[in-house]
N, C-alpha and C. Protein backbone atom coordinates (compact mmCIF):
# COMPACT_ATOMS: atom_id res chain seq x y z
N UNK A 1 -12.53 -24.33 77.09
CA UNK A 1 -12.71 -24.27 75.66
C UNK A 1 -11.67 -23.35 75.03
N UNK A 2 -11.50 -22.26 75.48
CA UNK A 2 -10.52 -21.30 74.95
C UNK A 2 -9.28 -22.05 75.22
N UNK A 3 -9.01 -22.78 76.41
CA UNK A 3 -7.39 -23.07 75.90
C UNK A 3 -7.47 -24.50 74.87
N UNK A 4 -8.21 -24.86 74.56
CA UNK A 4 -8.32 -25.77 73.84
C UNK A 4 -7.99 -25.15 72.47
N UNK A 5 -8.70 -24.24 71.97
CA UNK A 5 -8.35 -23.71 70.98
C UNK A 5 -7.22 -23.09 71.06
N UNK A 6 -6.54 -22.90 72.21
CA UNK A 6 -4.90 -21.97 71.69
C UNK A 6 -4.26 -23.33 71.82
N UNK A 7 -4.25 -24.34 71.86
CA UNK A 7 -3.27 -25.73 71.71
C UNK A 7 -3.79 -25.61 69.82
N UNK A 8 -5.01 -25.80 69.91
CA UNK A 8 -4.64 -26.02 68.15
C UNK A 8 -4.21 -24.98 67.45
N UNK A 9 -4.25 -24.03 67.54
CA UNK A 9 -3.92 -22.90 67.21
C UNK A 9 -1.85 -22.45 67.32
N UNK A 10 -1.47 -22.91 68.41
CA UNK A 10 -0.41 -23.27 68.38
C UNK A 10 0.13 -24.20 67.70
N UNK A 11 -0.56 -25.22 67.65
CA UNK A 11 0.37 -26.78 66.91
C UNK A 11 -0.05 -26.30 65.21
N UNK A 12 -1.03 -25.50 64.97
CA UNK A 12 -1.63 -25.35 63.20
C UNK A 12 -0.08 -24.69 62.78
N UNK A 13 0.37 -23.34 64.16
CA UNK A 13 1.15 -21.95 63.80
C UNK A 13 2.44 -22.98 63.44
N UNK A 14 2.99 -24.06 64.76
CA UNK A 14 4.02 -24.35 64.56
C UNK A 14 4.13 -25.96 63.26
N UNK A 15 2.90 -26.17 62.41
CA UNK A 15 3.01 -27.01 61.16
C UNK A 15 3.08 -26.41 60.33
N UNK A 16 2.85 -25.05 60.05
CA UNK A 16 3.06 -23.79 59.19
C UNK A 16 4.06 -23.33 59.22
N UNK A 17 4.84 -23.18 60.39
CA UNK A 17 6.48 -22.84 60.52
C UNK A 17 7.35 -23.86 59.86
N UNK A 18 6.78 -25.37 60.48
CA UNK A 18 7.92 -26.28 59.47
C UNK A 18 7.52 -26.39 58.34
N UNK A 19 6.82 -26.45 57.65
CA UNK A 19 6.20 -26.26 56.15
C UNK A 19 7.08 -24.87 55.59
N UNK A 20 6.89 -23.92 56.16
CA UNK A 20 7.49 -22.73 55.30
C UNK A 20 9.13 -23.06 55.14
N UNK A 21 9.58 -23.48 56.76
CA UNK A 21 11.27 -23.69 57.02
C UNK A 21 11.69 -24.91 55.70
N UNK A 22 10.43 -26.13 55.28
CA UNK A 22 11.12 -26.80 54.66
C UNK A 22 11.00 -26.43 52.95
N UNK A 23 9.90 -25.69 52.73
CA UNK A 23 10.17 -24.92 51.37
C UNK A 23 11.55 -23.87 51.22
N UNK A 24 11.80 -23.03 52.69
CA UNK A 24 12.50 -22.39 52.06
C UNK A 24 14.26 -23.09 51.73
N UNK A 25 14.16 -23.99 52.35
CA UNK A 25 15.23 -25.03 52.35
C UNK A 25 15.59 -25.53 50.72
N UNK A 26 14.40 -26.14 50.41
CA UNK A 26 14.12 -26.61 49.62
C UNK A 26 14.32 -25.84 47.97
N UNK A 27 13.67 -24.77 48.10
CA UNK A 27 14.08 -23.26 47.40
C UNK A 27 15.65 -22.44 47.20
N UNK A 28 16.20 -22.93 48.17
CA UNK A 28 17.88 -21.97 48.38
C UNK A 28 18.31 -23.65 47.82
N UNK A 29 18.49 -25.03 47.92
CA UNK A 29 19.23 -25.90 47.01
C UNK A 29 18.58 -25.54 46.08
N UNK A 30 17.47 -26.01 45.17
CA UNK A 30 17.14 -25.76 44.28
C UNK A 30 17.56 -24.80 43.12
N UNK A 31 18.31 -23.46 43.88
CA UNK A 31 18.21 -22.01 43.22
C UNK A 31 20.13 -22.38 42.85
N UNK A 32 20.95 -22.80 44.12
CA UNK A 32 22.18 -23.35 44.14
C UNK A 32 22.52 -24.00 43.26
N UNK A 33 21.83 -24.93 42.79
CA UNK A 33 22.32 -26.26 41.89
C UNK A 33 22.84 -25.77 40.28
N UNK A 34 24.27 -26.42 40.49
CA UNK A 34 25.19 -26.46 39.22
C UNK A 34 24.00 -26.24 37.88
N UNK A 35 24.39 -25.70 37.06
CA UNK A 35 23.69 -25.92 35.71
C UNK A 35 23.93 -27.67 35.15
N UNK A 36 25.44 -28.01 35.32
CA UNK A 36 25.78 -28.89 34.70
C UNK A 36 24.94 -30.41 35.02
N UNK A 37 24.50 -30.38 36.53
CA UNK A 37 23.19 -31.27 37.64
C UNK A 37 21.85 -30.99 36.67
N UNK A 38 21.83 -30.22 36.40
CA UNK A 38 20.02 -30.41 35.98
C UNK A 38 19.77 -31.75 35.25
N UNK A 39 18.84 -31.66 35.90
CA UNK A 39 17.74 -33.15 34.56
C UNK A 39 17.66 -32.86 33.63
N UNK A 40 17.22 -33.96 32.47
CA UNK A 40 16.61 -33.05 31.00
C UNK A 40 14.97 -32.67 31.48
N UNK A 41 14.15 -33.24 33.00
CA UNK A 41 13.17 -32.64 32.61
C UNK A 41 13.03 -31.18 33.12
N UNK A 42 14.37 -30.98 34.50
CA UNK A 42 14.35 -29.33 34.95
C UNK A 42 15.00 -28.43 33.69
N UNK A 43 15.96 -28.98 32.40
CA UNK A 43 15.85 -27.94 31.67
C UNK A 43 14.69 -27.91 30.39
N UNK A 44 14.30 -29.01 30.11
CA UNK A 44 12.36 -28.37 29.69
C UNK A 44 12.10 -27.28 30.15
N UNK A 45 11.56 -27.42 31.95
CA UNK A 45 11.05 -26.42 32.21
C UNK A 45 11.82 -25.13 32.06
N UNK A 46 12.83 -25.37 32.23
CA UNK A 46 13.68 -23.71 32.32
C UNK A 46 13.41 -23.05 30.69
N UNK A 47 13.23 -24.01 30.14
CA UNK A 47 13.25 -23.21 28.58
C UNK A 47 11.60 -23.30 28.38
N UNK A 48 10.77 -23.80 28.89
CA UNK A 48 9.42 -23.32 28.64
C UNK A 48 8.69 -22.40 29.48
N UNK A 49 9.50 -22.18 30.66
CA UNK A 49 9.70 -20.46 31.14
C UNK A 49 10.47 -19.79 30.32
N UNK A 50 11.36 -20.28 29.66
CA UNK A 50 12.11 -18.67 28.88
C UNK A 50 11.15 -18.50 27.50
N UNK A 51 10.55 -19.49 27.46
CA UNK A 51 9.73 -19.52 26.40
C UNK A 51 8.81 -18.58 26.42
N UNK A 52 8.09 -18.86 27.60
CA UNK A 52 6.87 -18.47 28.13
C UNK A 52 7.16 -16.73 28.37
N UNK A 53 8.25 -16.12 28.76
CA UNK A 53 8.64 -14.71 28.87
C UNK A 53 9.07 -13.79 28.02
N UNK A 54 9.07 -14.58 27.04
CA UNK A 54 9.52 -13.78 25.63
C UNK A 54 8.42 -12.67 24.76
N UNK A 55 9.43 -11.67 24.88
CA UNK A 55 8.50 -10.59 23.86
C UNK A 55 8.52 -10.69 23.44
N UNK A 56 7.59 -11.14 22.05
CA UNK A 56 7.65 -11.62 20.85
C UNK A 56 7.70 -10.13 19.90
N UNK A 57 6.88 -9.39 20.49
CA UNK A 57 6.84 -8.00 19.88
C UNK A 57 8.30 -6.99 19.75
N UNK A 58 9.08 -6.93 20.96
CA UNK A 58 10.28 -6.60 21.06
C UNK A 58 10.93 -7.29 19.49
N UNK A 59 10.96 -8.00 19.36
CA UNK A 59 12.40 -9.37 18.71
C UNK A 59 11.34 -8.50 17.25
N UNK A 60 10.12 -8.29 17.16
CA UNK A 60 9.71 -8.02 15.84
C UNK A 60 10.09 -6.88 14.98
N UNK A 61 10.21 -6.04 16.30
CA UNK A 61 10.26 -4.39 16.18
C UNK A 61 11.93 -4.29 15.67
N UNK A 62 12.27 -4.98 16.11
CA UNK A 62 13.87 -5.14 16.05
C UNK A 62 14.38 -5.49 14.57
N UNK A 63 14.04 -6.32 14.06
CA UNK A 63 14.32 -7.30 13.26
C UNK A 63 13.22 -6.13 12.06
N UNK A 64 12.34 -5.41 11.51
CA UNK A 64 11.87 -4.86 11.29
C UNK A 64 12.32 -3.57 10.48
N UNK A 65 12.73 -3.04 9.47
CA UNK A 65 13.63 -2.11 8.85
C UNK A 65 12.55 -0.63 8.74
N UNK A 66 13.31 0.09 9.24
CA UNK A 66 12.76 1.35 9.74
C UNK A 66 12.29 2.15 8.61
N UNK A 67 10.98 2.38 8.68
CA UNK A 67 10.13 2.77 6.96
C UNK A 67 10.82 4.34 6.62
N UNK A 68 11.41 4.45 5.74
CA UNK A 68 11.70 5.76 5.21
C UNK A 68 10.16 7.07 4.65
N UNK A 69 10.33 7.51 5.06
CA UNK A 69 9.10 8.75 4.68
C UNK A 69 9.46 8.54 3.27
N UNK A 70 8.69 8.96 2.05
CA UNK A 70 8.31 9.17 0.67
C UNK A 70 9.01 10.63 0.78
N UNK A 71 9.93 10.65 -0.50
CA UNK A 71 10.48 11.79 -1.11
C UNK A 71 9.40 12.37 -1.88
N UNK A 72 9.78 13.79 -1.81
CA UNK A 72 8.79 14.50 -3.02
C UNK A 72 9.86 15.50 -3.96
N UNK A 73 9.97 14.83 -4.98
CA UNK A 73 11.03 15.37 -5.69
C UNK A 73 10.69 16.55 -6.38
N UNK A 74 9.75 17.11 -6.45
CA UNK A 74 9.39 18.57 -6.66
C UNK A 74 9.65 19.39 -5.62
N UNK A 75 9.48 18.95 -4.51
CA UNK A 75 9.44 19.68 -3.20
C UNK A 75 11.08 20.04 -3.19
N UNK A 76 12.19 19.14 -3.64
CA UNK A 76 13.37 19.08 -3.39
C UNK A 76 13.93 20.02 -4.61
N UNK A 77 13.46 19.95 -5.95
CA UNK A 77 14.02 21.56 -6.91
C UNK A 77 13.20 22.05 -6.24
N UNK A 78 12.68 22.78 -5.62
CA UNK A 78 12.26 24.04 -5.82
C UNK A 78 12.67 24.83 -4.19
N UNK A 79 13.32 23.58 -3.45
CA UNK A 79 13.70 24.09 -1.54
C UNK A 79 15.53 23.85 -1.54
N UNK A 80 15.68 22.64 -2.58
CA UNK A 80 17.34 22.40 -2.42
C UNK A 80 17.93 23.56 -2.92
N UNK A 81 18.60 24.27 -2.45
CA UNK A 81 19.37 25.57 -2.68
C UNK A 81 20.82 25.08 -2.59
N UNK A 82 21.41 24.25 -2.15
CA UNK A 82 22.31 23.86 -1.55
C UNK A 82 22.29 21.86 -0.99
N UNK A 83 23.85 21.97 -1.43
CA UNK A 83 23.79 20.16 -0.81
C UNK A 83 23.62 19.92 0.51
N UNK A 84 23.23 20.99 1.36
CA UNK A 84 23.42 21.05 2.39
C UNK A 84 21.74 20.89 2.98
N UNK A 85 20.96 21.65 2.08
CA UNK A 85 19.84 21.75 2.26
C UNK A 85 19.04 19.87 1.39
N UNK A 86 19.75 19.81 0.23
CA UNK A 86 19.13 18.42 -0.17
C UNK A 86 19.45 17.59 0.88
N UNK A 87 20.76 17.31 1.62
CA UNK A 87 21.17 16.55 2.88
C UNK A 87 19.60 16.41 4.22
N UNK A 88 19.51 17.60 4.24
CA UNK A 88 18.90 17.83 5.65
C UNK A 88 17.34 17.50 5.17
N UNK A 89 16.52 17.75 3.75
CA UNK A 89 15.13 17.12 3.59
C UNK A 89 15.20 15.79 3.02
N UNK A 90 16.12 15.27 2.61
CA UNK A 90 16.29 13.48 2.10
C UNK A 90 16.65 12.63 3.43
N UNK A 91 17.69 13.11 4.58
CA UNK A 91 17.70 12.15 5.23
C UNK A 91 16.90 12.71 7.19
N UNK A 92 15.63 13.02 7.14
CA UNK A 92 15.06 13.81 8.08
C UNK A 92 14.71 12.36 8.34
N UNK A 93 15.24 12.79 10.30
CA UNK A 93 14.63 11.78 10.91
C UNK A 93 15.60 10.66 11.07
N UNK A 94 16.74 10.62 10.54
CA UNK A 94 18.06 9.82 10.44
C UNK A 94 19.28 10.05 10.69
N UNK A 95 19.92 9.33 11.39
CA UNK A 95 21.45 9.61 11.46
C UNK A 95 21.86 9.98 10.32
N UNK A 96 23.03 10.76 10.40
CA UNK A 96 24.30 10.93 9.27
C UNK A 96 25.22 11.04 9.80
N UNK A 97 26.34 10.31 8.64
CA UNK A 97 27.79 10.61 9.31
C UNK A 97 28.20 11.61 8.58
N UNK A 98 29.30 12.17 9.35
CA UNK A 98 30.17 13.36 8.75
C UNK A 98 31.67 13.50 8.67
N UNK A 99 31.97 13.49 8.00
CA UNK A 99 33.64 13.80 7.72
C UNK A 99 34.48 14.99 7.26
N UNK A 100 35.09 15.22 8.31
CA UNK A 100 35.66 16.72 7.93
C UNK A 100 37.27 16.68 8.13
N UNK A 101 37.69 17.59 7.57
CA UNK A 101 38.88 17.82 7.54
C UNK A 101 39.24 18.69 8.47
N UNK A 102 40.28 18.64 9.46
CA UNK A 102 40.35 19.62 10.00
C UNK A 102 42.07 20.50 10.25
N UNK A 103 41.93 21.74 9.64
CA UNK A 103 43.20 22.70 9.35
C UNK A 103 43.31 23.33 10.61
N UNK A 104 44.90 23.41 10.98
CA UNK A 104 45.17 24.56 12.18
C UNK A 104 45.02 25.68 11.59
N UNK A 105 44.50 26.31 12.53
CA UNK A 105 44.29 27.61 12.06
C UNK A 105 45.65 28.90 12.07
N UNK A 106 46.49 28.40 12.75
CA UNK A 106 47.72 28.77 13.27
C UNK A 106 48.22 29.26 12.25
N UNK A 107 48.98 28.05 11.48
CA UNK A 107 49.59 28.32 10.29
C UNK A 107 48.87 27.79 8.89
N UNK A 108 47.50 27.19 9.06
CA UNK A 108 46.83 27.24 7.53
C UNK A 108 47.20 25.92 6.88
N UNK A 109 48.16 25.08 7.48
CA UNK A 109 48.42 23.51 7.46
C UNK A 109 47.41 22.36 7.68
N UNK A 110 48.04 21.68 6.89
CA UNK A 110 47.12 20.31 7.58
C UNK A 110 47.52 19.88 8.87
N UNK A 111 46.67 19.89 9.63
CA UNK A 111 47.09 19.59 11.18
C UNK A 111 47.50 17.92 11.49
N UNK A 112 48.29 17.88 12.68
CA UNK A 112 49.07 16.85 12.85
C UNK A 112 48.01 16.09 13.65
N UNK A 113 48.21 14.41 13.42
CA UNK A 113 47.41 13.94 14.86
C UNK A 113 46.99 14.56 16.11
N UNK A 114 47.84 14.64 16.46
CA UNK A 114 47.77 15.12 18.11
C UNK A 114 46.57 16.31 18.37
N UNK A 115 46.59 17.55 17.39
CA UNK A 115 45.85 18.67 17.09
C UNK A 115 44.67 18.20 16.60
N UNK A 116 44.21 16.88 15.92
CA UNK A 116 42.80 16.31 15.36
C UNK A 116 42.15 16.10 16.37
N UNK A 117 42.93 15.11 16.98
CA UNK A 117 42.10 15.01 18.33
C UNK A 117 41.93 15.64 19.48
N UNK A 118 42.86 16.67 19.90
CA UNK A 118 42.67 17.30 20.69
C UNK A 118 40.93 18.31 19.88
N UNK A 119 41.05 18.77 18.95
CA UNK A 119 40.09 19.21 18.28
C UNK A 119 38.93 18.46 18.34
N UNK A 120 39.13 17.35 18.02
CA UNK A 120 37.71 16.53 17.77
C UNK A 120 37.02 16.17 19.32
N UNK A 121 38.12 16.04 20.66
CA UNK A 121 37.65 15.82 21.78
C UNK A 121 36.90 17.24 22.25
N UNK A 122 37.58 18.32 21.96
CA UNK A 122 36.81 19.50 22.32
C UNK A 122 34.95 19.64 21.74
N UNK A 123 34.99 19.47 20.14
CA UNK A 123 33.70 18.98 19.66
C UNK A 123 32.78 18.33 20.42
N UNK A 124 33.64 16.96 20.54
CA UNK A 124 32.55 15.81 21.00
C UNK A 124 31.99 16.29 22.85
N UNK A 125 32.98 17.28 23.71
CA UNK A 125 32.45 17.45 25.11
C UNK A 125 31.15 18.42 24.71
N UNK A 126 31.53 19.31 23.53
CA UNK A 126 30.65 20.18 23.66
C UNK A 126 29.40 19.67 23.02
N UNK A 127 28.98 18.74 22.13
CA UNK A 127 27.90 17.95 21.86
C UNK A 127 27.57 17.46 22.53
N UNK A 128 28.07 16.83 24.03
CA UNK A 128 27.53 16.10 25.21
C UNK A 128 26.98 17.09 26.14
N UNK A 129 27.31 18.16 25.92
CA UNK A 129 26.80 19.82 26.62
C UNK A 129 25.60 19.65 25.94
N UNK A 130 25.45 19.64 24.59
CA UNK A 130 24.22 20.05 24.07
C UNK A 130 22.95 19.29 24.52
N UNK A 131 23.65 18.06 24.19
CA UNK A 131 22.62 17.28 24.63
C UNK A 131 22.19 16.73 26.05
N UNK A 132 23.04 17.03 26.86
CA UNK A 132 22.54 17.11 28.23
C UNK A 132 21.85 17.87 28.52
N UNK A 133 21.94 19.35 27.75
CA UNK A 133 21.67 20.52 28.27
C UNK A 133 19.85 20.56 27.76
N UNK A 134 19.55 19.03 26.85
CA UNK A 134 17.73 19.47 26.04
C UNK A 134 16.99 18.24 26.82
């Protein structure tokens, strides 16, 4: 009786071996095949899987314009001391760009290319300090 059962038990293991050998066969062409070969009904499916994976929430959040906080324009005479200070409570919470001029200090000139950027590259390593450094 027992070797009876290791014959089926063998022939089940080795119909399970060719079953797996011919999926995975089956799986590596499948994965191979040209885009330009597909059917129209394998690209259905490919697009009702891409369908089916889509964050709809992502694409919303995106597309979505980022709510500005409410000004309080009393709050702003009586704290703006400076354009510097109206700058920093009107746009809190937001990028700004900045533009500066930048003079050698050498001789009190307007500095040449070469000196802007050497200047402005020194800036920008040390802002990548900063912010590595939080």
């Amino acid at each position: 009786m027992l070797s009876l059962f290791n014959r089926t038990d063998s022939k089940l293991s080795l119909s399970l071996l060719i079953i797996l050998v011919i999926l995975l066969v089956l799986q590596l062409s499948y994965s191979k095949k040209d885009v330009r070969d597909y059917t129209e009904a394998e690209l259905d499916k490919l697009y009702e899987q891409w369908a089916e994976n889509d964050l709809e929430d992502d694409d919303e959040q995106e597309n979505k314009p980022k709510t500005v906080p409410p000004i309080d324009l009393n709050l702003l005479r009586e704290n703006a001391n400076s354009p510097d200070d109206l700058l920093k409570m009107t746009k809190k919470g937001q990028s700004v760009m900045m533009f500066v001029s930048v003079a050698n200090p050498v001789d009190n000139s307007k500095s040449t290319k070469e000196f802007t950027e050497k200047i402005s590259a020194q800036w920008q390593q040390s802002f990548l300090i900063i912010i590595l450094m939080h």
